[in-house]
Protein backbone atom coordinates (compact mmCIF):
# COMPACT_ATOMS: atom_id res chain seq x y z
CA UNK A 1 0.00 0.00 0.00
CA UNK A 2 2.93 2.35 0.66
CA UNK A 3 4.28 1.88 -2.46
CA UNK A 4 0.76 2.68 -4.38
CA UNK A 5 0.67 5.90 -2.64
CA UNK A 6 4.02 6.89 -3.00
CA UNK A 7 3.48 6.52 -6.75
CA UNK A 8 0.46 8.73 -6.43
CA UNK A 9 2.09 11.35 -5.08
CA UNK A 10 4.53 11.25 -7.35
CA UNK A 11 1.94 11.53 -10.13
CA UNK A 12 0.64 13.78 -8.83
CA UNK A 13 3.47 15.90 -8.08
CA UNK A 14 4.10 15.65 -11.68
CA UNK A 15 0.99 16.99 -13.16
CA UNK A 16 1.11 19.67 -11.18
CA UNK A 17 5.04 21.06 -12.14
CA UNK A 18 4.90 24.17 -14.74
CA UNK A 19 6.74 24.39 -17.23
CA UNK A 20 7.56 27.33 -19.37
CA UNK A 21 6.51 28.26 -22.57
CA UNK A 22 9.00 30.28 -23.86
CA UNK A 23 7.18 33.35 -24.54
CA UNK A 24 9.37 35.85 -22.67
CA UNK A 25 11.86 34.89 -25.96
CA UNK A 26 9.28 33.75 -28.52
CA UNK A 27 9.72 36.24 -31.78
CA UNK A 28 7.54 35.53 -34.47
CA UNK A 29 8.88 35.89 -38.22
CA UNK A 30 7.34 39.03 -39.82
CA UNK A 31 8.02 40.82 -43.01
CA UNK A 32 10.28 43.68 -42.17
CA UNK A 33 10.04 45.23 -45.46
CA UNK A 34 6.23 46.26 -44.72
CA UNK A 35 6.77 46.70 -40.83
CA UNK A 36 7.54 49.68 -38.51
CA UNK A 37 9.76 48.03 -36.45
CA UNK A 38 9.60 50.46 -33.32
CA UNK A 39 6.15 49.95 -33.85
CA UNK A 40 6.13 46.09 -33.60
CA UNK A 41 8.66 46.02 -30.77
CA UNK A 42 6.02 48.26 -28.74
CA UNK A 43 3.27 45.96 -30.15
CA UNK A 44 5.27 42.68 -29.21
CA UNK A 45 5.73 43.48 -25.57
CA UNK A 46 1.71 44.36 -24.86
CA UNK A 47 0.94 40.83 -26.76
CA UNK A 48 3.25 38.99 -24.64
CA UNK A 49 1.57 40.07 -21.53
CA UNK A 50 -1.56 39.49 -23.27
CA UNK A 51 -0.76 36.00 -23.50
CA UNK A 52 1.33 35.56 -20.02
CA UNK A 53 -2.24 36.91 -18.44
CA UNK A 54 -4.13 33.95 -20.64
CA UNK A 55 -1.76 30.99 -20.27
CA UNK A 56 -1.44 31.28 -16.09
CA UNK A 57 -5.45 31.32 -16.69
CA UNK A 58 -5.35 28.24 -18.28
CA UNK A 59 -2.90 27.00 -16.16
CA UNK A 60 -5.34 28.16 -13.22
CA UNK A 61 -7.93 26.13 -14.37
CA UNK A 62 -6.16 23.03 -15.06
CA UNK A 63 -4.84 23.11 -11.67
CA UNK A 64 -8.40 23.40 -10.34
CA UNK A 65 -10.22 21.07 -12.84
CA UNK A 66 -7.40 18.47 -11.71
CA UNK A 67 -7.92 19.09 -8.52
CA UNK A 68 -12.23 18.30 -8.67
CA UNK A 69 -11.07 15.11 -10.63
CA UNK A 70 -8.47 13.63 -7.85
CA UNK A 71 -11.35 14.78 -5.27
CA UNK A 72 -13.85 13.12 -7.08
CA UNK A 73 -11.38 9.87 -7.66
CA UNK A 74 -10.74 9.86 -4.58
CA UNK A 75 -14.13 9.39 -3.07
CA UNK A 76 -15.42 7.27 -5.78
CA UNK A 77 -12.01 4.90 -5.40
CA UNK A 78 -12.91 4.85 -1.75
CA UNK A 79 -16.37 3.61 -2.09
CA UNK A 80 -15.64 1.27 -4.71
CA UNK A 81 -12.41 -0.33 -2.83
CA UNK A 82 -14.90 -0.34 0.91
CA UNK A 83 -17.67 -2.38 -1.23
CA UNK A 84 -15.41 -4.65 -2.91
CA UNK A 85 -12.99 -5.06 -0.83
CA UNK A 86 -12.35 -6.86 2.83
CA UNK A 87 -10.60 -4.37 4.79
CA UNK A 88 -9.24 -0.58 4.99
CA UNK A 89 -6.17 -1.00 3.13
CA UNK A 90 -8.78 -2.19 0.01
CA UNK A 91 -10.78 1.24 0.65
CA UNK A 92 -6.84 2.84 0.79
CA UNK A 93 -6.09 1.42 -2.38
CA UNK A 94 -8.90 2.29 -4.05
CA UNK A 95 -8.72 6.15 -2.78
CA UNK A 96 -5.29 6.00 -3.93
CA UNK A 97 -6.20 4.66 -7.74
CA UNK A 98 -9.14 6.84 -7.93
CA UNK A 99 -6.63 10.03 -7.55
CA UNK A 100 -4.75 8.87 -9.69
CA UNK A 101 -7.38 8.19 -12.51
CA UNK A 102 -8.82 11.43 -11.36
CA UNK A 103 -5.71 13.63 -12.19
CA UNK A 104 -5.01 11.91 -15.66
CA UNK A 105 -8.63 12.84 -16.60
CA UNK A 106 -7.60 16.47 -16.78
CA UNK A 107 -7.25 17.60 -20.33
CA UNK A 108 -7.41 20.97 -21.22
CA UNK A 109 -5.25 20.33 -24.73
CA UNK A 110 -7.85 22.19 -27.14
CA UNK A 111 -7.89 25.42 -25.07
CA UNK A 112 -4.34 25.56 -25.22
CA UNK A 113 -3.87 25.13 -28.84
CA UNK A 114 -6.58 27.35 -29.51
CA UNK A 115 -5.58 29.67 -27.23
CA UNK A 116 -1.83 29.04 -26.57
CA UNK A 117 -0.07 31.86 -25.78
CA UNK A 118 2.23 31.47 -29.24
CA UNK A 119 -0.38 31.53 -30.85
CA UNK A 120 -2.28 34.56 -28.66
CA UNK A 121 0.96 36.79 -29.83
CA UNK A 122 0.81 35.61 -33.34
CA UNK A 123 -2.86 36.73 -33.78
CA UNK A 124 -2.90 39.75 -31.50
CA UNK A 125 0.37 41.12 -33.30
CA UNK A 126 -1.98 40.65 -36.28
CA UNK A 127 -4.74 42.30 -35.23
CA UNK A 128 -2.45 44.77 -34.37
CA UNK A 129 -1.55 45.18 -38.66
CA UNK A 130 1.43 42.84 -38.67
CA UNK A 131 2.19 41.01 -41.57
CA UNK A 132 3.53 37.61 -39.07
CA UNK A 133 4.63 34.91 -41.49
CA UNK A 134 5.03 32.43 -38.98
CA UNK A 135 1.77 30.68 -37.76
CA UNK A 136 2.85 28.20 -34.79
CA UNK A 137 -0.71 27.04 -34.99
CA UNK A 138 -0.01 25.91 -31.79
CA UNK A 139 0.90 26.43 -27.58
């Protein structure tokens, strides 16, 4: 039973490490022929924070939709393991699989292409009157 838990928390401890994106660095290729660059430099830095605000909102609620899933594991892995099983470690166990399950459900993947913060820069510098060349198309 130690050893399931351990491996939980370690799971868990994983999911919930951030990891950067980049975007303090992230340039996008533009056509400098057709672009005021003072202009895009000034336009760059408001579209980065733009998207620094946005991805730690998505990373918010990933944190908190992962969260309500190991919860709701949890509780559900409890039950199941007290019905089914013979004794607390069984109820244990089953908490402990339940998080587990509960945490991997967490998938947030097509807000963060569609809104990845790459991405965010590449069509706010656009909106902005940017000819960008480069489309990451995604996070």
């Amino acid at each position: 039973m130690k050893n399931l838990t351990l491996i939980a928390v370690a799971i868990l401890a994983t999911a919930c490490t951030e990891t950067s994106s980049g975007l303090e660095t992230y340039r996008p290729v533009i056509d400098t022929s057709r672009t005021d660059v003072a202009k895009f430099e000034w336009d760059l830095i408001d579209c980065r924070t733009i998207a620094s605000r946005t991805e730690k909102e998505l990373a918010d609620r990933r944190k908190s939709e992962m969260a309500t899933g190991v919860l709701t594991g949890v509780l559900t892995g409890a039950i199941l393991g007290n019905v089914y099983g013979e004794d607390s470690e069984s109820t244990a166990t089953g908490a402990a699989i339940g998080g587990v399950l509960g945490a991997a459900d967490t998938d947030t993947t097509d807000q963060e292409v569609k809104y990845g913060p790459r991405r965010i820069v590449d069509r706010c510098l656009a909106a902005r009157g940017h000819n960008i060349l480069s489309d990451t198309g995604r996070g």
